[in-house]
Protein backbone atom coordinates (compact mmCIF):
# COMPACT_ATOMS: atom_id res chain seq x y z
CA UNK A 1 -5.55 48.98 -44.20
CA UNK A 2 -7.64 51.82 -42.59
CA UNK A 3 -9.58 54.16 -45.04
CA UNK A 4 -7.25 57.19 -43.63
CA UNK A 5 -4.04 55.13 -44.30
CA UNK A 6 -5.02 54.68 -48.13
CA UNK A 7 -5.44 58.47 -48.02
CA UNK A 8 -2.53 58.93 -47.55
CA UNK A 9 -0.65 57.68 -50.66
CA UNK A 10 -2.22 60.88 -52.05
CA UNK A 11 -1.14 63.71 -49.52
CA UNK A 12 2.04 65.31 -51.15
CA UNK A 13 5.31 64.26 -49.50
CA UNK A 14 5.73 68.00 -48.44
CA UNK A 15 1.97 68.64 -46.92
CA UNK A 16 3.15 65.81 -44.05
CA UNK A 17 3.94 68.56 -41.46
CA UNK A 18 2.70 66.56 -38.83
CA UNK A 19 4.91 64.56 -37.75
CA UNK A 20 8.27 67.51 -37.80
CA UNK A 21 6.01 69.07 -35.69
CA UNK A 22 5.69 66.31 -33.16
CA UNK A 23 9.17 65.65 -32.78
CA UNK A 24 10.15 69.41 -32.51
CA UNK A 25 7.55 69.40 -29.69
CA UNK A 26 9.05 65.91 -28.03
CA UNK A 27 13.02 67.33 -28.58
CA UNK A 28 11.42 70.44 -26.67
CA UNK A 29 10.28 68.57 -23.91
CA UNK A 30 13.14 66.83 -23.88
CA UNK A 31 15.34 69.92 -23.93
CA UNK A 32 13.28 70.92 -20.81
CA UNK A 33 14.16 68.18 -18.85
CA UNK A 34 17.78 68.24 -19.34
CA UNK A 35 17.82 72.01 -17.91
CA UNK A 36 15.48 71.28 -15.40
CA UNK A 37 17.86 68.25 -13.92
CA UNK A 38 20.60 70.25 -14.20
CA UNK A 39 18.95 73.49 -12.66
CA UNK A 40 18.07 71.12 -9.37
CA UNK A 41 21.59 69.58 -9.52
CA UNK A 42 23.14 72.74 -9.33
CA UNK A 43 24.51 74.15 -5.44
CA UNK A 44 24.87 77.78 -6.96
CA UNK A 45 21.36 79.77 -6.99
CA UNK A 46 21.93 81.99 -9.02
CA UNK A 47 22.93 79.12 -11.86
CA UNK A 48 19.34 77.59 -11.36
CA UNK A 49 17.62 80.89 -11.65
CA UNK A 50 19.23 81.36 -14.90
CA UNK A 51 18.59 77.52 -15.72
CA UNK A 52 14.86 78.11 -14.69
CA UNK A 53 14.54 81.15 -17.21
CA UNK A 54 15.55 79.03 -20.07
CA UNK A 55 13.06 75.96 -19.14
CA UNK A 56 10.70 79.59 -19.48
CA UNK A 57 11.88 80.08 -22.72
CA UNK A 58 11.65 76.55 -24.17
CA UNK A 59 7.76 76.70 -22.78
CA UNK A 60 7.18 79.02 -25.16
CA UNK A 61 8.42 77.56 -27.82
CA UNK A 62 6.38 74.44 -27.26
CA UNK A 63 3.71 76.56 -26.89
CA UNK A 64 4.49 77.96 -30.12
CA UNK A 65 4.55 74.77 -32.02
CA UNK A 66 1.07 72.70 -30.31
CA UNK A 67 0.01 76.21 -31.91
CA UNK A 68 1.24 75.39 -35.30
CA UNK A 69 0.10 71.64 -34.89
CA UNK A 70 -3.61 73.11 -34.61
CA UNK A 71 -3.37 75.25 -37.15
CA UNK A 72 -2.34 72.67 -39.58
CA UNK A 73 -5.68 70.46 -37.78
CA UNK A 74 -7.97 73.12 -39.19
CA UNK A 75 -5.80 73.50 -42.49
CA UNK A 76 -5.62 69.40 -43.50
CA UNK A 77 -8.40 67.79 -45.01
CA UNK A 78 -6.41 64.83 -44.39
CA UNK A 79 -4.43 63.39 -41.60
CA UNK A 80 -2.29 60.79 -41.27
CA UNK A 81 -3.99 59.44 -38.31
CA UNK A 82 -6.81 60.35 -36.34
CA UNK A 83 -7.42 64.09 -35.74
CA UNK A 84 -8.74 63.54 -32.41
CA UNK A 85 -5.45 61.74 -31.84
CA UNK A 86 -3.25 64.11 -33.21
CA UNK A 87 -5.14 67.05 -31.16
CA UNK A 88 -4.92 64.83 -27.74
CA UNK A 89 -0.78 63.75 -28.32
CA UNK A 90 -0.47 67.60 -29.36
CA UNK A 91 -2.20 68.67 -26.17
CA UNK A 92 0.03 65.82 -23.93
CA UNK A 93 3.03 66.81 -24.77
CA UNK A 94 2.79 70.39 -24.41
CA UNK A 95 1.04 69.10 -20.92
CA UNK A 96 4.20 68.14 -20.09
CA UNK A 97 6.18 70.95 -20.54
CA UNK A 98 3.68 73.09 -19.13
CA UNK A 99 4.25 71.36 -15.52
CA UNK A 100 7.86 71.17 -15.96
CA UNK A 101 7.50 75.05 -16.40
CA UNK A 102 5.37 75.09 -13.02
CA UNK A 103 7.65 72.97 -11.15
CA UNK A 104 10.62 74.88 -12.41
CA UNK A 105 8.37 78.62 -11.32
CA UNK A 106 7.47 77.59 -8.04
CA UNK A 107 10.81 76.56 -7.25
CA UNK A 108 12.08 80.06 -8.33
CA UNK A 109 8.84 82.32 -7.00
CA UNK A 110 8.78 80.69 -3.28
CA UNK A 111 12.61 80.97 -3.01
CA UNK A 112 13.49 77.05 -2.62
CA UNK A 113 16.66 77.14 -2.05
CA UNK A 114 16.76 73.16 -0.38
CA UNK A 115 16.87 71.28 -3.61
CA UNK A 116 16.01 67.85 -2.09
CA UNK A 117 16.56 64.43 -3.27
CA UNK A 118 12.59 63.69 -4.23
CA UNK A 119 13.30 66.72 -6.33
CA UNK A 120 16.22 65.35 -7.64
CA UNK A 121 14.58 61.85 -8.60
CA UNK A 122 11.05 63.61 -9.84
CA UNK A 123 13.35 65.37 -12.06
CA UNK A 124 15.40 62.38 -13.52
CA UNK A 125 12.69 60.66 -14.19
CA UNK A 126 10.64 62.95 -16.23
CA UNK A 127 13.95 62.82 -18.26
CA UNK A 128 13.61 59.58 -18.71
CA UNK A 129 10.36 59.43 -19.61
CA UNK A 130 10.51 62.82 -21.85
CA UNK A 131 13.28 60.64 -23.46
CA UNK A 132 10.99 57.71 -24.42
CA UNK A 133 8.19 60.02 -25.08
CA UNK A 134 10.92 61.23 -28.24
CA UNK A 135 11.93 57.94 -29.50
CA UNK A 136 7.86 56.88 -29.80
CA UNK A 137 7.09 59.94 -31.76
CA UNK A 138 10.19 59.76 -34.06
CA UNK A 139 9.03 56.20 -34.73
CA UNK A 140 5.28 57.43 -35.35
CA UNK A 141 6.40 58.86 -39.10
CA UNK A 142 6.60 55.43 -40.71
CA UNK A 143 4.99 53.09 -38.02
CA UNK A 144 7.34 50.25 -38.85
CA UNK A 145 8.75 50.01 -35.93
CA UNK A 146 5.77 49.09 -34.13
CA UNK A 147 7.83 47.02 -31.58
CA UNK A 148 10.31 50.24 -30.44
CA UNK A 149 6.76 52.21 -30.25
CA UNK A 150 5.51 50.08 -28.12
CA UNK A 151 8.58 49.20 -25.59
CA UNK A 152 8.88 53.11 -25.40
CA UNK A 153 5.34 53.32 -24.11
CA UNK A 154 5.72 50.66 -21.17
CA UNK A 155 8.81 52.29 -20.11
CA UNK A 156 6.88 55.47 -19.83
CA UNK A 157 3.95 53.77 -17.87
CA UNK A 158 6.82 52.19 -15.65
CA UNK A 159 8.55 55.58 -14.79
CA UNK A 160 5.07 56.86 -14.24
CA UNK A 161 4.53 54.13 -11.35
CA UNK A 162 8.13 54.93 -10.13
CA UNK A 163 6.46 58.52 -9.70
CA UNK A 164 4.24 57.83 -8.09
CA UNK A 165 6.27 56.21 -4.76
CA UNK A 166 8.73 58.48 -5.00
CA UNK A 167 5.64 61.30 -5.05
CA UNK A 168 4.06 59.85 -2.07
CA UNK A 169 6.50 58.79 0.06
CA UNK A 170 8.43 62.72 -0.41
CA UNK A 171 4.38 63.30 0.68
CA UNK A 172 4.66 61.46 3.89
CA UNK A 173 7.69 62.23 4.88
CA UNK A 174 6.51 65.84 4.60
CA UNK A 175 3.65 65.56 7.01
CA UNK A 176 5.45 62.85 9.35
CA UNK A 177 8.71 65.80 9.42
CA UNK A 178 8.16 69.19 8.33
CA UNK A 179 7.09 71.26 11.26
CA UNK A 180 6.79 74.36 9.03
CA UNK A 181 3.61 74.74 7.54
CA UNK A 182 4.33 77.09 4.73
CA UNK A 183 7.50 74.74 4.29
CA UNK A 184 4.94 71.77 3.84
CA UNK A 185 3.14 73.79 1.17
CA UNK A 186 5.60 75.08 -0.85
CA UNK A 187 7.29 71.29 -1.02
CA UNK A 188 4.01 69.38 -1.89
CA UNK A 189 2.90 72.17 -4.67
CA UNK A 190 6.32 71.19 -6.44
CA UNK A 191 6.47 67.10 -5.91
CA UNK A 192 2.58 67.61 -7.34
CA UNK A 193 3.87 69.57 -10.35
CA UNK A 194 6.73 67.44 -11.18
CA UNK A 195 4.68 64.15 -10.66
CA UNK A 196 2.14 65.45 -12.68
CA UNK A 197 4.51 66.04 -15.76
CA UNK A 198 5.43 61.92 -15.82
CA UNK A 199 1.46 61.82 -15.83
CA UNK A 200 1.44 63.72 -18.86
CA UNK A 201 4.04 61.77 -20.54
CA UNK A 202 1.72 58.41 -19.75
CA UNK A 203 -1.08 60.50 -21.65
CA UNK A 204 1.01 60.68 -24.26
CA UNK A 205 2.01 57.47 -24.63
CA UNK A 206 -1.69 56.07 -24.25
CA UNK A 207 -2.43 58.34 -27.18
CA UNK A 208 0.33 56.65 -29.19
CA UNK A 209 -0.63 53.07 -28.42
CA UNK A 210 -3.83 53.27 -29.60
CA UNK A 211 -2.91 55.20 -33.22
CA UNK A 212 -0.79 51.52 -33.12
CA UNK A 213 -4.13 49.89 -32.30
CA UNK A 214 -6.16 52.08 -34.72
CA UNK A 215 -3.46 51.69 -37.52
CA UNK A 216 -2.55 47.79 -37.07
């Protein structure tokens, strides 16, 4: 048992803020994504422009608690796990909402009104990984369930590959059909934005696998 673990038999029950914190942040992100695939699923404009404005608000809110998380840094002697660790998983996940936010803002500010399918899929599967980023972190308050911790992580790395293709192939068919060279802009700033979000989730989930290597 690590030094920091047997400190924590003597942090009061209620001084454990950390990990509420975490999972408001991962609900949030999760939150985000649901709006966001439902904003690019949606045919009427002026229903995504709303949808968009909420995935603005919910940014704030995760901005609001990563705030709180480093206050309580500077405030807490003691951790339950590494402060460098908490600080990077902190600073993933509200990476990930951040470019959600960006996808969702350049969609609205360059007037996309061709929601296409590599939209569609980038979408779904920061979902999906936003999903398994949330089930890690609920799991990260006891670390019993090492196992579910763990699975969550590889599914995250695997939607992160499945990124990846769909990123660059959206990429090359860009250059190989889009004539329009403001069109071709505008398209590869968003694919880059919404790929970039599954990266985030990956950082997140390399953060949590090695508290499980740090804490095994």
């Amino acid at each position: 048992m690590s030094l920091n673990s047997i400190f924590q038999y003597f942090v009061p029950k209620d001084k454990k803020v950390f990990f509420p914190l975490f999972e408001q942040a991962s609900s949030n992100v999760v939150a985000m994504a649901t709006v966001l695939v439902e904003a690019v699923n949606s045919a009427n404009s002026n229903t995504r422009e709303e949808l968009f404005k909420q995935i603005d608000k919910l940014e704030n809110k995760g901005d609001e608690i990563t705030h709180q998380i480093y206050l309580e840094l500077g405030k807490n002697f003691i951790t339950p796990f590494d402060r460098e660790d908490i600080h990077s998983l902190a600073t993933a996940i509200d990476d990930v909402a951040d470019y959600i936010q960006g996808a969702a803002n350049r969609m609205m500010l360059y007037n996309v009104d061709n929601i296409n399918e590599p939209i569609k899929k980038l979408s779904e599967l920061i979902l999906q990984a936003s999903i398994d980023l949330e089930k890690a972190v609920k799991e990260l308050r006891d670390l019993k369930n090492v196992r579910n911790i763990a699975d969550s992580c590889i599914r995250i790395n695997s939607v992160e590959n499945q990124a990846d293709y769909v990123f660059d192939r959206a990429v090359g068919d860009l250059f190989l059909y889009e004539k329009d060279a403001i069109n071709l802009i505008k398209y590869k700033e968003i694919y880059a934005a919404l790929e970039t979000a599954t990266d985030m989730c990956e950082d997140a989930a390399n953060v949590m696998e090695s508290i499980l290597v740090k804490n095994a």
